[in-house]
PDB file of N, CA and C in Angstrom:
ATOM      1  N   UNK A   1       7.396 -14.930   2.001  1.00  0.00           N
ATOM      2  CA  UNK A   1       7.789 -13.812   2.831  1.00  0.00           C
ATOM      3  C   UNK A   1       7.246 -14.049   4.231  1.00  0.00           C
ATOM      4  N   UNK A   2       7.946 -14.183   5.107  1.00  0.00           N
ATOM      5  CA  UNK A   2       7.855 -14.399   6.789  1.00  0.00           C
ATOM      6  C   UNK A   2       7.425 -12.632   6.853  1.00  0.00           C
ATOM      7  N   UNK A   3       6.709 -12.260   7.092  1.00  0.00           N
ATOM      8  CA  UNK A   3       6.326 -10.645   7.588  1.00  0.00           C
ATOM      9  C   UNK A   3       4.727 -10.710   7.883  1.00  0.00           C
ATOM     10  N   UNK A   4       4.535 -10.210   8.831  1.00  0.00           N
ATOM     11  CA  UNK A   4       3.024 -10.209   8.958  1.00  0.00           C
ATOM     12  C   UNK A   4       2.663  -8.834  10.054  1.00  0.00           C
ATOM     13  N   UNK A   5       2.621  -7.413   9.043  1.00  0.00           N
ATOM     14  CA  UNK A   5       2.107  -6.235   9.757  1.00  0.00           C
ATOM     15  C   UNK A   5       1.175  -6.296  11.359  1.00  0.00           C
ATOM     16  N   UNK A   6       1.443  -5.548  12.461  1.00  0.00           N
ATOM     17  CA  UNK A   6       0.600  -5.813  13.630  1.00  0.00           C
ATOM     18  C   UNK A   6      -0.442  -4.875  13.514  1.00  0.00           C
ATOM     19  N   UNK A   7      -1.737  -5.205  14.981  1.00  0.00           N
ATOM     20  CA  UNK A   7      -2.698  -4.655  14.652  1.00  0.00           C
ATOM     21  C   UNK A   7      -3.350  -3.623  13.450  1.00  0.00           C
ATOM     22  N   UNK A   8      -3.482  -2.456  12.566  1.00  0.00           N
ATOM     23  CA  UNK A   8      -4.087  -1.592  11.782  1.00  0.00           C
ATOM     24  C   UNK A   8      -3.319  -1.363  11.038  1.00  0.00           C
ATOM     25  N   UNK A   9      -2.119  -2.078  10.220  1.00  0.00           N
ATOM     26  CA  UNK A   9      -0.858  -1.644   9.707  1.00  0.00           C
ATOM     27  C   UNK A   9      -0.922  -2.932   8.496  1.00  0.00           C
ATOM     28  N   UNK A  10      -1.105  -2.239   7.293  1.00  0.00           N
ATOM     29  CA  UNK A  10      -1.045  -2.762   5.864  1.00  0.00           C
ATOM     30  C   UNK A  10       0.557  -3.025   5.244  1.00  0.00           C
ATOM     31  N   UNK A  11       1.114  -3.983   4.599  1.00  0.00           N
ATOM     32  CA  UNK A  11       2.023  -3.941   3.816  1.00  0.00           C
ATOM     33  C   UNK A  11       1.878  -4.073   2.604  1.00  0.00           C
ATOM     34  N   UNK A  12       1.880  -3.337   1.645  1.00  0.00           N
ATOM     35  CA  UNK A  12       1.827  -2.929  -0.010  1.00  0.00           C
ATOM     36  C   UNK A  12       2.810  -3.117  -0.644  1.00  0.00           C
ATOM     37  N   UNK A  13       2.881  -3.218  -1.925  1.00  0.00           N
ATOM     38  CA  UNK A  13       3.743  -3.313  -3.316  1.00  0.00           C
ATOM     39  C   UNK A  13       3.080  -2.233  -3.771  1.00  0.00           C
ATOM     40  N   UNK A  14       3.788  -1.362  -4.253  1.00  0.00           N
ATOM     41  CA  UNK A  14       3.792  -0.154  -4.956  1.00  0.00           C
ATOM     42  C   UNK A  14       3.397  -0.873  -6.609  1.00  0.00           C
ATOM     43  N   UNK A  15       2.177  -0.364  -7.506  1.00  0.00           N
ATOM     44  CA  UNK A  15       1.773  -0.833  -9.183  1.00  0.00           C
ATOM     45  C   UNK A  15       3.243   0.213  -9.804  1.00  0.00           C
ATOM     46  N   UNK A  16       3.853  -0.216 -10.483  1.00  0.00           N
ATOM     47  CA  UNK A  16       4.677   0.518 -11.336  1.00  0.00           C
ATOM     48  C   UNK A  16       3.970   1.514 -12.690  1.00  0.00           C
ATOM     49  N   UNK A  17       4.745   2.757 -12.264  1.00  0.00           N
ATOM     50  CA  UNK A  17       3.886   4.037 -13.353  1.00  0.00           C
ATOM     51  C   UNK A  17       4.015   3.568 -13.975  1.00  0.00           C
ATOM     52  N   UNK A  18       2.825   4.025 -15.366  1.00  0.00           N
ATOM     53  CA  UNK A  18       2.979   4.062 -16.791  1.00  0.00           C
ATOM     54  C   UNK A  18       4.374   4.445 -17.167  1.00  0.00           C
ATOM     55  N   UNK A  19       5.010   3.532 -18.664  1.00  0.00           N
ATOM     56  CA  UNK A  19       6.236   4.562 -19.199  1.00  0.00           C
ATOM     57  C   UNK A  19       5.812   5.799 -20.398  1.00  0.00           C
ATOM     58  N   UNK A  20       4.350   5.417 -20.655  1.00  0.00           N
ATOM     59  CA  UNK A  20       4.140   7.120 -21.319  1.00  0.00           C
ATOM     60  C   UNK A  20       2.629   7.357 -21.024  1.00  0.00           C
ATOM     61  N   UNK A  21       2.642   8.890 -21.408  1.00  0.00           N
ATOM     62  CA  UNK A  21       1.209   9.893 -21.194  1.00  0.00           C
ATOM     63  C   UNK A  21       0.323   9.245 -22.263  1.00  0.00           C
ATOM     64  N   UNK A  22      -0.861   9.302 -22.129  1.00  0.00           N
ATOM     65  CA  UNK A  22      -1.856   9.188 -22.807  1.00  0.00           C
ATOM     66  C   UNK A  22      -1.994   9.745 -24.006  1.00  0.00           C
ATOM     67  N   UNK A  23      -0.773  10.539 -24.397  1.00  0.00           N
ATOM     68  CA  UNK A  23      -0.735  10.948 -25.762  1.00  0.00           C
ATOM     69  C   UNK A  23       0.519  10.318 -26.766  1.00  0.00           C
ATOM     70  N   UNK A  24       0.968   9.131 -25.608  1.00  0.00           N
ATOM     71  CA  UNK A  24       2.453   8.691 -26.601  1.00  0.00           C
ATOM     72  C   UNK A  24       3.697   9.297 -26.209  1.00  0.00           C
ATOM     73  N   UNK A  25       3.878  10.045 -25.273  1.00  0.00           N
ATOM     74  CA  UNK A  25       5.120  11.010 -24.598  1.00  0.00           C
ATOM     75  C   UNK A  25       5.995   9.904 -23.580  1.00  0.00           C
ATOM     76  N   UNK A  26       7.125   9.707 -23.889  1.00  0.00           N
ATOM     77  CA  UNK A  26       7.306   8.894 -23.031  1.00  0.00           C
ATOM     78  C   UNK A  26       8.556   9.908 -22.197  1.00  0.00           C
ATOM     79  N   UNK A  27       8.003   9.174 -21.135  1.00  0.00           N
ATOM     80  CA  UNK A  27       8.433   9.497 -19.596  1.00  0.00           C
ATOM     81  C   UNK A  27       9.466   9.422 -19.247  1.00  0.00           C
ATOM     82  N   UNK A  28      10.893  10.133 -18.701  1.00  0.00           N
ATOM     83  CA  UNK A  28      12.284   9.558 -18.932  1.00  0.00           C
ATOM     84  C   UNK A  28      11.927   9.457 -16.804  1.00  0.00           C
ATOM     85  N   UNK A  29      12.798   8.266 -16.542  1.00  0.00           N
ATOM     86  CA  UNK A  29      12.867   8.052 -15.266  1.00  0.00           C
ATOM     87  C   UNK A  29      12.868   9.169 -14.194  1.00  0.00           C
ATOM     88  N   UNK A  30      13.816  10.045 -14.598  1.00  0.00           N
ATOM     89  CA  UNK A  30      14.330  11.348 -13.766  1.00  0.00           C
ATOM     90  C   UNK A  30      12.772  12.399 -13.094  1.00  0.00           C
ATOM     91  N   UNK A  31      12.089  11.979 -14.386  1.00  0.00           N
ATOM     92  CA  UNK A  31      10.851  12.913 -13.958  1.00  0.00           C
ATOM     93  C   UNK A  31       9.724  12.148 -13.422  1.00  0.00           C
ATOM     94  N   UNK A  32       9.615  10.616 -13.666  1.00  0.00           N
ATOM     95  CA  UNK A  32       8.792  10.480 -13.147  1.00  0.00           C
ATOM     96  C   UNK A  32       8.425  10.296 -11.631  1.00  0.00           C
ATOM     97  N   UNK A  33       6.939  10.346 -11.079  1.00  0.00           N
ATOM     98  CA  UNK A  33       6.498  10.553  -9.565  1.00  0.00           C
ATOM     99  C   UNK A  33       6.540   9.060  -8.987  1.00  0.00           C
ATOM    100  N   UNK A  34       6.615   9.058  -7.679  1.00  0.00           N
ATOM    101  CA  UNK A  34       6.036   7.552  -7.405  1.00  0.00           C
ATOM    102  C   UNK A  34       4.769   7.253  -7.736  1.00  0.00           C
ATOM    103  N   UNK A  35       4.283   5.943  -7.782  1.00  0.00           N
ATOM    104  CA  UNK A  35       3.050   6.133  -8.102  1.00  0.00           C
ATOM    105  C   UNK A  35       2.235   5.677  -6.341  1.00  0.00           C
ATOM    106  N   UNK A  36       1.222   6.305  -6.633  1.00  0.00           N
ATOM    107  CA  UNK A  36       0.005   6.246  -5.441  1.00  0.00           C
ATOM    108  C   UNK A  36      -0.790   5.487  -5.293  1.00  0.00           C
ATOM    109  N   UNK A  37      -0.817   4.406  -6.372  1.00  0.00           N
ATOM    110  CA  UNK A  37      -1.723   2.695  -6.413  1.00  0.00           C
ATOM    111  C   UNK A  37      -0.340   1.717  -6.206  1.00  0.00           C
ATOM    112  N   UNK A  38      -1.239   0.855  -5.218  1.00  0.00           N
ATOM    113  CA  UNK A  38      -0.360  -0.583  -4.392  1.00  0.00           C
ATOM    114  C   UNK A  38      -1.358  -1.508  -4.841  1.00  0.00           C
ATOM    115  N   UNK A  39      -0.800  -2.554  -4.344  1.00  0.00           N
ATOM    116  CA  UNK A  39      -1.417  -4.011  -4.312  1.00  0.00           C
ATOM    117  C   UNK A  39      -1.112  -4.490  -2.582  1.00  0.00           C
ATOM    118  N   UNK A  40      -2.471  -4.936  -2.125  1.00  0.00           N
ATOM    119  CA  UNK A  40      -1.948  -5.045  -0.261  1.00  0.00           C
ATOM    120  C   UNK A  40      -1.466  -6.650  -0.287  1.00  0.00           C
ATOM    121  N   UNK A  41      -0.387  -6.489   0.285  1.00  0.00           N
ATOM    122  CA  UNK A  41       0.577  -7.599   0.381  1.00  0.00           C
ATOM    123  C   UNK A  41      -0.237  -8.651   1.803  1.00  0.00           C
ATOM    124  N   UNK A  42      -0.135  -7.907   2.861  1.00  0.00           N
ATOM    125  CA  UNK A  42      -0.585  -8.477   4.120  1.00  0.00           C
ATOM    126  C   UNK A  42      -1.265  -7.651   4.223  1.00  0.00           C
ATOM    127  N   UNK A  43      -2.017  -8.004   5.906  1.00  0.00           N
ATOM    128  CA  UNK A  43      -2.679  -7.045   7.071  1.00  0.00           C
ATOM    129  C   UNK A  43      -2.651  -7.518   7.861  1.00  0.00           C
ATOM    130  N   UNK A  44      -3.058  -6.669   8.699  1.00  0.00           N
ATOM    131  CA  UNK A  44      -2.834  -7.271  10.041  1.00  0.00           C
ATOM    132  C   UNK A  44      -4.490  -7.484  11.386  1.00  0.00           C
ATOM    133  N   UNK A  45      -4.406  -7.944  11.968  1.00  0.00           N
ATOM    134  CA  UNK A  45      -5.303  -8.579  12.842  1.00  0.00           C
ATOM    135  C   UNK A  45      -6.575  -7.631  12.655  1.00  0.00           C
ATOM    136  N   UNK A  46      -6.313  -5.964  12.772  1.00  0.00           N
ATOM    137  CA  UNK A  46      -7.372  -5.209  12.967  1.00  0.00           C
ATOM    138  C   UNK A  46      -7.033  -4.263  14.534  1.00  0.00           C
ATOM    139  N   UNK A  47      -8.328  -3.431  14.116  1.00  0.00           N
ATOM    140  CA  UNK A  47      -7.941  -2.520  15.942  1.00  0.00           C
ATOM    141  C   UNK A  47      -8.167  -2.754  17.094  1.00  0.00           C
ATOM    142  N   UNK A  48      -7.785  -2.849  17.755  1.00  0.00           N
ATOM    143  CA  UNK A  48      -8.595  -3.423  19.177  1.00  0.00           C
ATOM    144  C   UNK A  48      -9.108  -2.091  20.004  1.00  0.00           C
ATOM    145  N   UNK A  49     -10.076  -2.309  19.713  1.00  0.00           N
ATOM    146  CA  UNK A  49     -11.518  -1.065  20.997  1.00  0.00           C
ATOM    147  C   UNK A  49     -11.082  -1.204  21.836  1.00  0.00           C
ATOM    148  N   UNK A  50     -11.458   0.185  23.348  1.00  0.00           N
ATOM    149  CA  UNK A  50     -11.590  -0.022  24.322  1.00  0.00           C
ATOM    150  C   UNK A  50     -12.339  -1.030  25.063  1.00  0.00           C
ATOM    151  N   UNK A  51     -12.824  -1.479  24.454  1.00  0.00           N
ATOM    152  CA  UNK A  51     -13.515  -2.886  25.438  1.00  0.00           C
ATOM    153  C   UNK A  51     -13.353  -3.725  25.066  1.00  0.00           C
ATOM    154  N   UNK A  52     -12.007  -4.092  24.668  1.00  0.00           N
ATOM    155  CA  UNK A  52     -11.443  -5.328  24.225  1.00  0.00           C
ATOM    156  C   UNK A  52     -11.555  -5.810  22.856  1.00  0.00           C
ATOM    157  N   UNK A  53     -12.319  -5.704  22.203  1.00  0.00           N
ATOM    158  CA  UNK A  53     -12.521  -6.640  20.776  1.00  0.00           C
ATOM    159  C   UNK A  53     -11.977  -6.050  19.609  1.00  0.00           C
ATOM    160  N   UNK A  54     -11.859  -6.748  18.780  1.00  0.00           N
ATOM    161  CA  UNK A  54     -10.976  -6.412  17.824  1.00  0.00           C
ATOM    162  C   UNK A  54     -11.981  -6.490  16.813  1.00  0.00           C
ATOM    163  N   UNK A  55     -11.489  -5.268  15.920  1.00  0.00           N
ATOM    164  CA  UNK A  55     -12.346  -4.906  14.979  1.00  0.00           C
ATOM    165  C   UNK A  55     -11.110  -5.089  13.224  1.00  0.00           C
ATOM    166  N   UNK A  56     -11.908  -5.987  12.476  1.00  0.00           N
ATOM    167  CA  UNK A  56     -11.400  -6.584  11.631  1.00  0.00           C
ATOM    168  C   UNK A  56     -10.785  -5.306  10.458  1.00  0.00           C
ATOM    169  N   UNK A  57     -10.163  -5.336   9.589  1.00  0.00           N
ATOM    170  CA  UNK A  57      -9.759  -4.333   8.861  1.00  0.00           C
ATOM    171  C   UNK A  57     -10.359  -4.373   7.608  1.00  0.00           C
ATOM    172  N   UNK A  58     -10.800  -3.427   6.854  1.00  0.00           N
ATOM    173  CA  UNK A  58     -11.582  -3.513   5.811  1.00  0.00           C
ATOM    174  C   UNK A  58     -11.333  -3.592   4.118  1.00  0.00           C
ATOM    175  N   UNK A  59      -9.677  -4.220   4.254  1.00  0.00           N
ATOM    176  CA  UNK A  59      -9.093  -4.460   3.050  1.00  0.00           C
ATOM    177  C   UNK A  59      -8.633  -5.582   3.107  1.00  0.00           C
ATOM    178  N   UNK A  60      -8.110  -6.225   2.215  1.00  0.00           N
ATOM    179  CA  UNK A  60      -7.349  -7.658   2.690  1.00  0.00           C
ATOM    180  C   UNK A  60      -6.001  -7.629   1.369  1.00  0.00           C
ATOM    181  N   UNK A  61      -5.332  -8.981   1.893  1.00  0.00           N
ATOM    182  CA  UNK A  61      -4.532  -9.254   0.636  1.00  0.00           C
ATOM    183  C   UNK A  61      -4.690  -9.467  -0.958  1.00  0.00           C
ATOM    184  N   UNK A  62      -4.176  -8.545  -1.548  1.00  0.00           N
ATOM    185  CA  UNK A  62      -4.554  -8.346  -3.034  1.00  0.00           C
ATOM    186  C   UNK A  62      -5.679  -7.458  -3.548  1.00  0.00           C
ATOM    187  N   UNK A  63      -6.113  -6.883  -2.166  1.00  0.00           N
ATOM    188  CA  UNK A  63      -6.654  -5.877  -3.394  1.00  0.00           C
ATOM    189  C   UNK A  63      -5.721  -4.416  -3.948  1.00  0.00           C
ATOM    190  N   UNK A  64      -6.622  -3.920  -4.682  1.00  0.00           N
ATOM    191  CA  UNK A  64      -5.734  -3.195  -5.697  1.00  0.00           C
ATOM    192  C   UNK A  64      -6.212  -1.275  -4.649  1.00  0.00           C
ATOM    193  N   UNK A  65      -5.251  -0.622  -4.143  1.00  0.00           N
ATOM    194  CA  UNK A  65      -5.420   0.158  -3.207  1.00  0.00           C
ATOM    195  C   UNK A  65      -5.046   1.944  -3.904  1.00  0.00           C
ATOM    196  N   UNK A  66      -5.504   2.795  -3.841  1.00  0.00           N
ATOM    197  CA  UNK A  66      -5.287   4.057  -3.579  1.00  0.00           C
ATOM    198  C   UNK A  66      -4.759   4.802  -2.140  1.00  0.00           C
ATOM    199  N   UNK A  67      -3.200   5.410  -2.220  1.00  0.00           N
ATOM    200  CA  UNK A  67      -3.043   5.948  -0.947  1.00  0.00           C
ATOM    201  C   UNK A  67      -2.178   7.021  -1.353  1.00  0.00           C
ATOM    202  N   UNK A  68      -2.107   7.932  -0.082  1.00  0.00           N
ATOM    203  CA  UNK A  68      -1.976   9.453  -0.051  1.00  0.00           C
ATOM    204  C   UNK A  68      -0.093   9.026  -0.554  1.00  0.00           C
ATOM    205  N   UNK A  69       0.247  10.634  -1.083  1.00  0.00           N
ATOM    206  CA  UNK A  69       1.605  10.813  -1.623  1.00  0.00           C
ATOM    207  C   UNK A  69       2.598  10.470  -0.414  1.00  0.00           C
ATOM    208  N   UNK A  70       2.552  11.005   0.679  1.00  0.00           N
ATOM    209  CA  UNK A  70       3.713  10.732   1.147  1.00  0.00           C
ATOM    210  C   UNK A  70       3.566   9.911   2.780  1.00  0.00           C
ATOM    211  N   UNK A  71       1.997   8.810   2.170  1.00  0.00           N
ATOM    212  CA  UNK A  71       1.673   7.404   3.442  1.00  0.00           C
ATOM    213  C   UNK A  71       2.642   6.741   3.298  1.00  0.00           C
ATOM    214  N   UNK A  72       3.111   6.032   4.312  1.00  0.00           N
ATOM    215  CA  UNK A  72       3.643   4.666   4.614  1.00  0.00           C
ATOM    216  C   UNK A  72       4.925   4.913   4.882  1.00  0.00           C
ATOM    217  N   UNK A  73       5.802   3.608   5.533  1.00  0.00           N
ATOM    218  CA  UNK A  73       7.413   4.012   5.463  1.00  0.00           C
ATOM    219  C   UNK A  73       7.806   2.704   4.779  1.00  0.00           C
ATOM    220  N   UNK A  74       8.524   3.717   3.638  1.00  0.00           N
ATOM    221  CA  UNK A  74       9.639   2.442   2.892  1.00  0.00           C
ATOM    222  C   UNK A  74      10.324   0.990   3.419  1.00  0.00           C
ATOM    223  N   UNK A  75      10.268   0.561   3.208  1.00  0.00           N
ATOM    224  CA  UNK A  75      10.893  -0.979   3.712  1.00  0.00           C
ATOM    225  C   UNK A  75      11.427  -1.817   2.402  1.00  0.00           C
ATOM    226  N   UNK A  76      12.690  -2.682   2.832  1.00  0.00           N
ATOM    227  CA  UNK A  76      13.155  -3.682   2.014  1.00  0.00           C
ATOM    228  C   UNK A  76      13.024  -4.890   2.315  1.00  0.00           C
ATOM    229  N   UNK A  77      12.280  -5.610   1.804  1.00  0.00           N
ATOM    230  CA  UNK A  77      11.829  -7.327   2.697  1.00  0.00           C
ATOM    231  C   UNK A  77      12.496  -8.054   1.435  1.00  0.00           C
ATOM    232  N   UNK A  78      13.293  -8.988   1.516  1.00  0.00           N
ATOM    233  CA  UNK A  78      13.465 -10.578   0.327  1.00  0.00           C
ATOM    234  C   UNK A  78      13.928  -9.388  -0.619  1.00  0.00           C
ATOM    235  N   UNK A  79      14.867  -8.647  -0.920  1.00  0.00           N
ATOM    236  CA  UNK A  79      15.185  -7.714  -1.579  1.00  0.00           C
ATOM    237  C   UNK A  79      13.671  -6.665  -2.573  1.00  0.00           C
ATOM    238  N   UNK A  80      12.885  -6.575  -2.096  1.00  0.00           N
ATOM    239  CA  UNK A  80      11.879  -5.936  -2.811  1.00  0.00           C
ATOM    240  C   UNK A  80      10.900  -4.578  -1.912  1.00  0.00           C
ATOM    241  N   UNK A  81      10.996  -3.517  -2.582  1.00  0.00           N
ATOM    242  CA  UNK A  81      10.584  -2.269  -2.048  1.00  0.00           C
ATOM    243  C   UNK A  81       9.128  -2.312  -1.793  1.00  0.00           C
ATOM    244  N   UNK A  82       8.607  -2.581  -0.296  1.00  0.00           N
ATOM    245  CA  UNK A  82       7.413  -2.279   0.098  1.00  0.00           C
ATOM    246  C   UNK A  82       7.469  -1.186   1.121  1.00  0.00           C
ATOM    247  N   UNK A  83       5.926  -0.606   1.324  1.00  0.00           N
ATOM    248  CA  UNK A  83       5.342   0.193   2.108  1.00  0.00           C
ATOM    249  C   UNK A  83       4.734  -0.098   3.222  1.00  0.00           C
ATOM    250  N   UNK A  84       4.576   0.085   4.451  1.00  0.00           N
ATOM    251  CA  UNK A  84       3.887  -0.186   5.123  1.00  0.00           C
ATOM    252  C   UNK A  84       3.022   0.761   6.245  1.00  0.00           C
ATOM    253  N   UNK A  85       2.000   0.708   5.887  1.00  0.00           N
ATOM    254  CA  UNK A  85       1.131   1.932   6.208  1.00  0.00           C
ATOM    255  C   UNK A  85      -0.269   1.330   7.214  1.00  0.00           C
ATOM    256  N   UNK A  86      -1.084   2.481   7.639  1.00  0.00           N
ATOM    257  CA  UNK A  86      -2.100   2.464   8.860  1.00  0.00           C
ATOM    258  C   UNK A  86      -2.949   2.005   8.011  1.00  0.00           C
ATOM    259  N   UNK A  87      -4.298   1.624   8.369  1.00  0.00           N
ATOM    260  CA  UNK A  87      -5.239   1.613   7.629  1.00  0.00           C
ATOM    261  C   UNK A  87      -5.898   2.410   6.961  1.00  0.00           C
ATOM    262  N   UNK A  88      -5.649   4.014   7.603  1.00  0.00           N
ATOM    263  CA  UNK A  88      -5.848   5.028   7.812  1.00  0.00           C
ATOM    264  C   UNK A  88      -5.356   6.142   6.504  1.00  0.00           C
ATOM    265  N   UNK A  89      -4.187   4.911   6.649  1.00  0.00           N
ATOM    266  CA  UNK A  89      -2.785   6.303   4.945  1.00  0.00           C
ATOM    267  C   UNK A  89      -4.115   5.475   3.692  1.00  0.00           C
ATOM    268  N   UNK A  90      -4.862   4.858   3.906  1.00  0.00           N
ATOM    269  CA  UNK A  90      -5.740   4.070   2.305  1.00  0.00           C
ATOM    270  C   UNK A  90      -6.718   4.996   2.265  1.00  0.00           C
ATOM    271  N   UNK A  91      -6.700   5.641   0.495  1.00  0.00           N
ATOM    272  CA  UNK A  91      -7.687   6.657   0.455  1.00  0.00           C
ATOM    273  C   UNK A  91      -9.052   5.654  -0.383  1.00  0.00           C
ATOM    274  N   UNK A  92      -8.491   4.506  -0.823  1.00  0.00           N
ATOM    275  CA  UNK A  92     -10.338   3.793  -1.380  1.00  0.00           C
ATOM    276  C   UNK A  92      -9.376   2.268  -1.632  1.00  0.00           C
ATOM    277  N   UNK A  93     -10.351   1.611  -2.392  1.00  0.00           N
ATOM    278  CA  UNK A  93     -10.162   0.362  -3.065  1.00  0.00           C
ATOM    279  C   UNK A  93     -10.188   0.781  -4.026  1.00  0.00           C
ATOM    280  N   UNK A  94      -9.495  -0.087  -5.437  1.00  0.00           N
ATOM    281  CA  UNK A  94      -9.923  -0.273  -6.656  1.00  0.00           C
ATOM    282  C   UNK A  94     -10.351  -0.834  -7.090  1.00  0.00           C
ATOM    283  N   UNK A  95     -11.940  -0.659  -7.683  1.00  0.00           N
ATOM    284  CA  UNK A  95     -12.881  -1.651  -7.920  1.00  0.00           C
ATOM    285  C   UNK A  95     -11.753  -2.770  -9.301  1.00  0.00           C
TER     286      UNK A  95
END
């Protein structure tokens, strides 16, 4: 994939939901949510301060990410549905 997010701007793969509840219920498509865990595809350089320097970003490629319901904007790259969001839409890592 030729794509490489600019300064503070992550590109993700969305983890695909579970197909059932923790009790064996399975999930018909229609109802289920997006899910809110990615995998970070790229990043990008980091922020640049007022006094010039650039400050590195504190996730990198592949880790496993938590982000808010309705961060990032949809994108289609090499036919496949990514996100691409601030550093900012990431609510933690997953250990």
């Amino acid at each position: 994939m030729n794509f490489r997010p600019l300064h503070d701007r992550v590109l993700v793969r969305r983890v695909e939901a579970e197909e059932k509840t923790a009790g064996g219920i399975i999930i018909p498509d229609t109802a289920k949510e997006k899910p809110q865990e990615g995998e970070v595809v790229s990043v990008g350089t980091g922020t640049r301060g007022e006094d010039g320097n650039v400050t590195p970003l504190d996730v990198k490629a592949g880790d496993k990410i938590l982000f808010g319901k309705w961060s990032g904007t949809e994108v289609k790259l090499d036919g496949e549905d990514l996100l691409i969001m601030k550093e900012s839409d990431i609510l933690g890592i997953v250990g």
